[in-house]
N, C-alpha and C. Protein backbone atom coordinates (compact mmCIF):
# COMPACT_ATOMS: atom_id res chain seq x y z
N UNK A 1 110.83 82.41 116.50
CA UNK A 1 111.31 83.26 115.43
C UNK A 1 110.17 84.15 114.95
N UNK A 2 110.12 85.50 114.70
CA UNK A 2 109.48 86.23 114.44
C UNK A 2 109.25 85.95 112.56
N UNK A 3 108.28 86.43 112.57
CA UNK A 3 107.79 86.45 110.86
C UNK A 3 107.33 88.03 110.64
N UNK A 4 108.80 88.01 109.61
CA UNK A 4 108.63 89.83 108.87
C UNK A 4 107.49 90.19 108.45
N UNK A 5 107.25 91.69 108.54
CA UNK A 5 105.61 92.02 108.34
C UNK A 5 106.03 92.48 106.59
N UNK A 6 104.99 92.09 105.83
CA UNK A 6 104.84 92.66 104.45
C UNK A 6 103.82 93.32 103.97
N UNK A 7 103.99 94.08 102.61
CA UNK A 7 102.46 93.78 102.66
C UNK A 7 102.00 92.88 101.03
N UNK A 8 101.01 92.62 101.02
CA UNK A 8 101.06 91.39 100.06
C UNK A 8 99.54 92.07 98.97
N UNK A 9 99.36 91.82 97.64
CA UNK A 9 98.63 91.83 96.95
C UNK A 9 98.41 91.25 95.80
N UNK A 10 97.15 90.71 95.28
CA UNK A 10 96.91 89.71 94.61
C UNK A 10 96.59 91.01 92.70
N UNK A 11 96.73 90.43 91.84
CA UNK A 11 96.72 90.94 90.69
C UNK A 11 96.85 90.05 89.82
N UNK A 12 96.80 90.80 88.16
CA UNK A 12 96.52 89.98 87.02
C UNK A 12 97.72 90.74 86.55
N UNK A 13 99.01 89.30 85.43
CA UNK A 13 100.23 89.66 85.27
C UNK A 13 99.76 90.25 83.43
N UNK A 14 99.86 91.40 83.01
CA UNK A 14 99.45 91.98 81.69
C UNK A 14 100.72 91.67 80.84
N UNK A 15 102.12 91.86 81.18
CA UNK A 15 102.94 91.78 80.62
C UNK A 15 104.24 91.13 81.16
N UNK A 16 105.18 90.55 80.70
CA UNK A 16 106.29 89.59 81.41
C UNK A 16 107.54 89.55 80.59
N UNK A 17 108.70 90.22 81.29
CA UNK A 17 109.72 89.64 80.32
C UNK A 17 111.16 89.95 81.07
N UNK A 18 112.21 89.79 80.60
CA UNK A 18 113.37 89.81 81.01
C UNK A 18 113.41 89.77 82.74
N UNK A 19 112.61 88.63 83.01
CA UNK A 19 112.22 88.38 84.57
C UNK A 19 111.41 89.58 85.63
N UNK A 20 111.02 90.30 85.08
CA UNK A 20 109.98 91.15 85.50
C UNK A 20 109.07 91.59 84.40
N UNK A 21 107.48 91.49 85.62
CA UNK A 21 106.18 91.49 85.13
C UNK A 21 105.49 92.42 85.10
N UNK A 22 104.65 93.05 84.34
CA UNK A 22 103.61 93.88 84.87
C UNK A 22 102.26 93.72 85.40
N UNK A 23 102.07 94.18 86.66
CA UNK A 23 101.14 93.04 87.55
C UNK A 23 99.93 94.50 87.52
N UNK A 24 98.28 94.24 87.18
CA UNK A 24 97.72 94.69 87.64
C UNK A 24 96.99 95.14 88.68
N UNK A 25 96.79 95.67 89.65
CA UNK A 25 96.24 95.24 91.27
C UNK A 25 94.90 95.29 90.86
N UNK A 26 94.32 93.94 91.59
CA UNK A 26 92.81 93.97 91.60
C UNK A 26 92.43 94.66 93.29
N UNK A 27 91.95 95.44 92.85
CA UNK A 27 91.22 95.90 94.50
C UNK A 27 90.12 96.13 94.56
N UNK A 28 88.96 95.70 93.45
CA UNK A 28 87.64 95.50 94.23
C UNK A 28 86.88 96.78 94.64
N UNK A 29 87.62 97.64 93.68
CA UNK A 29 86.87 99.57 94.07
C UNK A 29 86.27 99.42 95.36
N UNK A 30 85.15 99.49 95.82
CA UNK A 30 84.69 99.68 96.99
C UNK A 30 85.12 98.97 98.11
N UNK A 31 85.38 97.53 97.64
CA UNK A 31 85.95 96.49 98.95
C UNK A 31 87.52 96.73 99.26
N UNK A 32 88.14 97.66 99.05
CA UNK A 32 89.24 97.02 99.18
C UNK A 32 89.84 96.84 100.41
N UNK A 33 90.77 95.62 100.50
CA UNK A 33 91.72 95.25 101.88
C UNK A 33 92.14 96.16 102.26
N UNK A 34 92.56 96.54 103.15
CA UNK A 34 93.16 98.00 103.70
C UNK A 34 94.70 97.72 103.27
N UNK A 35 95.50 96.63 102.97
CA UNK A 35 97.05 96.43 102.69
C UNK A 35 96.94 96.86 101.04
N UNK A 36 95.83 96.33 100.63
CA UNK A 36 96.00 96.89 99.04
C UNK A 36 95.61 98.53 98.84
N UNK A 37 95.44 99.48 99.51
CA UNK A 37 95.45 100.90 99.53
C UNK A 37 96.12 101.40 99.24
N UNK A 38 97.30 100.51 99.63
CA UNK A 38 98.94 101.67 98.88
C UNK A 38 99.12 101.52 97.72
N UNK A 39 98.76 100.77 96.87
CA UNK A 39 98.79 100.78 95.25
C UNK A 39 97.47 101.60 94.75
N UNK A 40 96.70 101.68 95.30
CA UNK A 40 95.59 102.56 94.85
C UNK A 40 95.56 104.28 94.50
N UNK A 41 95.16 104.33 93.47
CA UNK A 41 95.38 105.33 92.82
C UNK A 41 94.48 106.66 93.32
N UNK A 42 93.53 106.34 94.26
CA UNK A 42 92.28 106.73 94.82
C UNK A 42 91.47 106.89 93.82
N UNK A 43 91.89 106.59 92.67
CA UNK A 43 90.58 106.89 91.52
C UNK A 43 89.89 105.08 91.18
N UNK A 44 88.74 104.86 91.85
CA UNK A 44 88.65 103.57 91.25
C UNK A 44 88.53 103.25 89.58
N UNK A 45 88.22 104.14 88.90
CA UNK A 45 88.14 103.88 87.17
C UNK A 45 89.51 103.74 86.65
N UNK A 46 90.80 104.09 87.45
CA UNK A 46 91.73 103.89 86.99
C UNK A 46 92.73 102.96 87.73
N UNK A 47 93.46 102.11 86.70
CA UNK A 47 94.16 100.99 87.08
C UNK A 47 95.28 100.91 87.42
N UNK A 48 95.59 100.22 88.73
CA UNK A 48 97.29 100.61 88.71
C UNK A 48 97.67 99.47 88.60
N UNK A 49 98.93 99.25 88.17
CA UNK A 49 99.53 98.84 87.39
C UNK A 49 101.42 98.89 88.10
N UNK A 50 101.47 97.92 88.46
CA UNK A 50 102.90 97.68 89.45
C UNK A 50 104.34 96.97 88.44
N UNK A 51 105.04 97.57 88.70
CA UNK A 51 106.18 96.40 88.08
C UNK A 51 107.35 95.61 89.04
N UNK A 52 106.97 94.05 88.91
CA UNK A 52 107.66 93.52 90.06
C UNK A 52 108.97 92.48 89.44
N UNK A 53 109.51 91.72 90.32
CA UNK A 53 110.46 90.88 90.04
C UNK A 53 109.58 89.60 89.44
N UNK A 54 109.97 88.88 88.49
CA UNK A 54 108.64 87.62 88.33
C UNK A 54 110.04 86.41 88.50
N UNK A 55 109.71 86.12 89.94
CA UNK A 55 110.73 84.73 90.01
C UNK A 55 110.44 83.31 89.95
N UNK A 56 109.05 83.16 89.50
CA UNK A 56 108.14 81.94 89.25
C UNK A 56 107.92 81.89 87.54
N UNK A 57 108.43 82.66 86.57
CA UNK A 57 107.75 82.86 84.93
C UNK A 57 106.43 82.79 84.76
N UNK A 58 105.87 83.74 85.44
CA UNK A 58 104.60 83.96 85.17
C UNK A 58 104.22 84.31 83.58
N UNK A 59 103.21 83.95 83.58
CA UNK A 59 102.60 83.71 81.74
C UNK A 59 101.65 85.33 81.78
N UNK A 60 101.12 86.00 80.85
CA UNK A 60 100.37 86.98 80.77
C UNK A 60 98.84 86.28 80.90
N UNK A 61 97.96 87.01 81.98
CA UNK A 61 96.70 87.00 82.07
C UNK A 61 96.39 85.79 83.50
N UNK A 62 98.08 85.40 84.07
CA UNK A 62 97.69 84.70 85.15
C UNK A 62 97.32 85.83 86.04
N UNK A 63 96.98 84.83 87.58
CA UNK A 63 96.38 85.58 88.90
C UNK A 63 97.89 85.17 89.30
N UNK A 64 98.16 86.17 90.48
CA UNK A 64 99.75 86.45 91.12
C UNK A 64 99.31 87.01 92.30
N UNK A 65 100.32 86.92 93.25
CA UNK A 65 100.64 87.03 94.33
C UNK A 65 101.38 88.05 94.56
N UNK A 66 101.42 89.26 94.57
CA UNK A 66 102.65 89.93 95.01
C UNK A 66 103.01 90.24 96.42
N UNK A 67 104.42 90.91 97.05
CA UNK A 67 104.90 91.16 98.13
C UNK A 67 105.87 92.08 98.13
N UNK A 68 105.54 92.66 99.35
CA UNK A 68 106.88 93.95 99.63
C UNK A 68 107.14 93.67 100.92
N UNK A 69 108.55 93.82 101.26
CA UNK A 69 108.78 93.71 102.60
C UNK A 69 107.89 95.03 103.67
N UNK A 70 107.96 95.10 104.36
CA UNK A 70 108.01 96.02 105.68
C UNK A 70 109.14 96.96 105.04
N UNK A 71 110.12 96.49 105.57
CA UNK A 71 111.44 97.46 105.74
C UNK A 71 111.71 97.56 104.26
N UNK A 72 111.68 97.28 103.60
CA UNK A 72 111.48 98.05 101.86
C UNK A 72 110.89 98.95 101.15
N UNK A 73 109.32 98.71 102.37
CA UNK A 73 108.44 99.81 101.86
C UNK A 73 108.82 101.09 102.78
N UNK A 74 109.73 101.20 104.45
CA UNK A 74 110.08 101.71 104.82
C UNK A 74 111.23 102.76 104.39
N UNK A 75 112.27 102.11 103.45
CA UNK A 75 113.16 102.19 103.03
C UNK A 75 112.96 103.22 102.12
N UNK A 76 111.86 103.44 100.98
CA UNK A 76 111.54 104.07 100.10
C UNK A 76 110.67 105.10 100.65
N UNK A 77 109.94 104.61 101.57
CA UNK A 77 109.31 106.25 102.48
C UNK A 77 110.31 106.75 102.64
N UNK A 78 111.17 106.98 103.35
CA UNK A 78 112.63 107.25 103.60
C UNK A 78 113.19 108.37 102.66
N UNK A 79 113.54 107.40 101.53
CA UNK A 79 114.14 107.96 100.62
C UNK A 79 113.14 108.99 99.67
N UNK A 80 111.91 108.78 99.64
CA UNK A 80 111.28 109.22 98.58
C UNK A 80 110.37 110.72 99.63
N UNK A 81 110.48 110.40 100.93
CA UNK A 81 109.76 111.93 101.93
C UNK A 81 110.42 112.32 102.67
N UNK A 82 111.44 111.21 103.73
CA UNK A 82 112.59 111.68 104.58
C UNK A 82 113.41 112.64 104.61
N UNK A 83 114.07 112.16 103.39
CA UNK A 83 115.27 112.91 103.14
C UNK A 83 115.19 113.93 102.70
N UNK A 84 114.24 114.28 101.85
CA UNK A 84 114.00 115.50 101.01
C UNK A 84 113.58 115.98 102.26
N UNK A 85 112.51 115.92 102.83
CA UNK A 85 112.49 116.80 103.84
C UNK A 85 113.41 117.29 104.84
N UNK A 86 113.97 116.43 104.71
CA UNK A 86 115.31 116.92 105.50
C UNK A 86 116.37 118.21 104.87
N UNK A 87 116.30 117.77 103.59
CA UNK A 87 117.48 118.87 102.53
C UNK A 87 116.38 120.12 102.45
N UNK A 88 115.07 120.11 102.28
CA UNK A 88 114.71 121.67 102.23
C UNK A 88 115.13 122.44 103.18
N UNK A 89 114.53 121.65 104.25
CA UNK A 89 115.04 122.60 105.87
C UNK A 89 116.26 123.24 105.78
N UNK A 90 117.11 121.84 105.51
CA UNK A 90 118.33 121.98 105.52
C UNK A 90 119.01 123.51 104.52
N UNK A 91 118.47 122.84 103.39
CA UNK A 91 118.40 124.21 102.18
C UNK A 91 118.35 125.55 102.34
N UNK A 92 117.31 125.56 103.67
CA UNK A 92 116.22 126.68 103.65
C UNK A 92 117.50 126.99 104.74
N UNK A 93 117.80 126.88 105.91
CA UNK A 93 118.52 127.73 106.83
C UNK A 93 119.77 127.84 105.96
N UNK A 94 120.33 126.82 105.46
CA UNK A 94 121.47 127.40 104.49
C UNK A 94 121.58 128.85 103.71
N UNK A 95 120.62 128.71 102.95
CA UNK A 95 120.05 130.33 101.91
C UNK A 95 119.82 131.33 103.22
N UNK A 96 119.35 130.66 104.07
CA UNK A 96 118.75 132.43 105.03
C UNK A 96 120.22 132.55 105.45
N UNK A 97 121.37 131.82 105.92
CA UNK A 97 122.86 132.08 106.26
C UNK A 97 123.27 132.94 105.13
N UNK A 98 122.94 132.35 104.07
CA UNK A 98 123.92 132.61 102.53
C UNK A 98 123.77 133.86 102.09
N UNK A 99 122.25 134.21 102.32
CA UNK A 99 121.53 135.32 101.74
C UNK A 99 121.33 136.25 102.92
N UNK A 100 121.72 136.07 103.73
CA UNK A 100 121.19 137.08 105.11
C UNK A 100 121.18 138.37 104.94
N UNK A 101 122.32 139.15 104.05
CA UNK A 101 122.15 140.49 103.40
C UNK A 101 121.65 140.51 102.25
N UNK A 102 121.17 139.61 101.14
CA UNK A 102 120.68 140.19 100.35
C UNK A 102 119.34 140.50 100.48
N UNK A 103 118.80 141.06 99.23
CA UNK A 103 117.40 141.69 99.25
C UNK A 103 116.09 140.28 99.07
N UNK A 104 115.45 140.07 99.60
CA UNK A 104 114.58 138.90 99.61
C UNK A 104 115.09 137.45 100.27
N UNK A 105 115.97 137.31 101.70
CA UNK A 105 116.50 136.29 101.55
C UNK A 105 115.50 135.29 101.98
N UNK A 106 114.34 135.33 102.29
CA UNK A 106 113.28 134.37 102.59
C UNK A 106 113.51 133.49 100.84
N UNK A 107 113.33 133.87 100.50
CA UNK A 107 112.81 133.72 98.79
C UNK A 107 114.11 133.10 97.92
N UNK A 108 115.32 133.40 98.56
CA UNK A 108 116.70 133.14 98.05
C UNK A 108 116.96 131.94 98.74
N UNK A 109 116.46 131.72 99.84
CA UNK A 109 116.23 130.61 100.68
C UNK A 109 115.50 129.98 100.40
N UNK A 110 114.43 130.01 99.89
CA UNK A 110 113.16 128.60 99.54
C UNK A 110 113.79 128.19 98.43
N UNK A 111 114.58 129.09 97.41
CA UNK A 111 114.40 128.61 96.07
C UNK A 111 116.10 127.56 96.21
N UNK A 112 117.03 127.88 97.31
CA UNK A 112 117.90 127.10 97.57
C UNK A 112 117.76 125.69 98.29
N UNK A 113 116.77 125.70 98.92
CA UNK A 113 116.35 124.36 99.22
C UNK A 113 115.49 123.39 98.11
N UNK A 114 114.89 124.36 97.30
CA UNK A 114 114.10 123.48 96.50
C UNK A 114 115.27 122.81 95.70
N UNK A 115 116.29 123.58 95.26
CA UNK A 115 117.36 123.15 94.18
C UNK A 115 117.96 122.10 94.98
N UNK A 116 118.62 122.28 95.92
CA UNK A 116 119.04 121.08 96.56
C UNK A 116 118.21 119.54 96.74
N UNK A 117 117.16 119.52 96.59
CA UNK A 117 115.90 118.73 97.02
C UNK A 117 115.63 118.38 95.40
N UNK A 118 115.79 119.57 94.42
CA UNK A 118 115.58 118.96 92.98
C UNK A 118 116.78 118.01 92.84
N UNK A 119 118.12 118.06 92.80
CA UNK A 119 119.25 117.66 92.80
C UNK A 119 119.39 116.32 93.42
N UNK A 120 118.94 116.15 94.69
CA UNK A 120 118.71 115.29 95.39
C UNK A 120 117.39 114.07 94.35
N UNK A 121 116.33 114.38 93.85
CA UNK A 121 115.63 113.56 93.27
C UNK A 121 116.18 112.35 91.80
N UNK A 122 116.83 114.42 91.15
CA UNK A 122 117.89 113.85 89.54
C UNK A 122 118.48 112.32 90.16
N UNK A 123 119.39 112.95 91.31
CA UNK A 123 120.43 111.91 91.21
C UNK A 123 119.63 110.67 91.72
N UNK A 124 118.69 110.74 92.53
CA UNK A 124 118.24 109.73 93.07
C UNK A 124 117.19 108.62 91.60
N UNK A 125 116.49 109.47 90.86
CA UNK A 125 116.35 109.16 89.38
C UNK A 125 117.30 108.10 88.76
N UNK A 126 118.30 109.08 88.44
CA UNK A 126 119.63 108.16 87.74
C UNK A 126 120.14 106.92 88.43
N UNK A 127 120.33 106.99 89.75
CA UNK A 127 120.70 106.05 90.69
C UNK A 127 119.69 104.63 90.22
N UNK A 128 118.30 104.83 90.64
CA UNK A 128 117.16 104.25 89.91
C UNK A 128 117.67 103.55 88.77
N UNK A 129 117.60 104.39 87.81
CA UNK A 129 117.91 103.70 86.20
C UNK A 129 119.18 102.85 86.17
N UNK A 130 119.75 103.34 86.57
CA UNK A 130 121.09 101.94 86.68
C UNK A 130 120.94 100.69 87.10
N UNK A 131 119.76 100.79 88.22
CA UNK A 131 119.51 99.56 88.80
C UNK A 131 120.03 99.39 89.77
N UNK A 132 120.44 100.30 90.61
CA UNK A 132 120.94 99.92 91.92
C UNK A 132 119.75 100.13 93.41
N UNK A 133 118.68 100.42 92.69
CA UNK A 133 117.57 100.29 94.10
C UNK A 133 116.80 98.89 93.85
N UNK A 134 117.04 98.14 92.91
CA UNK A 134 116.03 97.19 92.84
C UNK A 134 115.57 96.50 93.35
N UNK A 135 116.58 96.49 94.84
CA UNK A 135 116.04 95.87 96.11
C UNK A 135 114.87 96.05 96.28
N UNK A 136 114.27 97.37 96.24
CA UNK A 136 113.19 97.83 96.44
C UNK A 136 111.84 97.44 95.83
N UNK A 137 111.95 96.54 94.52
CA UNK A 137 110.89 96.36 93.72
C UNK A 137 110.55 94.79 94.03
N UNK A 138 109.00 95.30 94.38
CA UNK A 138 107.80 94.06 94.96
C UNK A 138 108.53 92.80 94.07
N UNK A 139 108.06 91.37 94.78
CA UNK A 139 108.01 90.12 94.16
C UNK A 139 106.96 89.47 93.86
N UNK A 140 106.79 88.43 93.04
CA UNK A 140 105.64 87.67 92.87
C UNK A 140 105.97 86.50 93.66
N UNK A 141 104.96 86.34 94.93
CA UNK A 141 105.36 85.15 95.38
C UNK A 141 104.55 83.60 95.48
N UNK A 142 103.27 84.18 94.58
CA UNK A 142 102.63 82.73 93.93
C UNK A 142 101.65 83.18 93.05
């Protein structure tokens, strides 16, 4: 049986409640693991600061374990560079069709893909706030 790839990082829990925590990432400015990079802010003076599922009741000021799947963190590349890139293009030959006689359609075209691609974020926003991606949000797993 294969074992799913994740990626995993250790942190300090600052805040905890209604079953999710706020986990600090320790990464060690200069040392860091190469799996803890993706929470890194590239600024070492500044702290990032994750919000995960806490399915153990972690207390404030413990050490934690966190985890993201593979295909979760895939999932949100996806959604958060994929697709949009996909709707500008998409956007963009749309407007040069739409606009083909008017005056500037390069320009009637960028600004139609951006709108589509803004539209695309809103809803993806709202979608968010309801709580229907939460699949997506890291766990504490010791």
């Amino acid at each position: 049986m294969m074992e799913r790839e994740s990626l995993k990082a250790s942190g300090v829990v600052i805040s905890s409640e209604n079953g999710y925590a706020d986990v600090e990432i320790v990464t060690g400015c200069k040392g860091h693991s190469h799996s803890t990079k993706i929470f890194c802010s590239g600024n070492c003076a500044t702290k990032s600061v994750v919000r995960v599922k806490d399915n153990i009741g972690a207390q404030c000021g413990q050490m934690v374990q966190i985890c993201v799947g593979g295909d979760r963190l895939m999932k949100a590349t996806i959604l958060l560079y994929g697709i949009p890139l996909i709707l500008i293009v998409a956007g963009i030959v749309l407007g040069m069709s739409i606009f083909s006689g008017a005056g500037q359609p390069e320009l009637m075209a960028f600004i139609t893909g951006m709108v589509i691609t803004g539209l695309y974020y809103l809803g993806l926003n709202i979608y968010s706030r309801k709580g229907m991606l939460n699949a997506s949000i890291p766990e504490i797993v010791s």
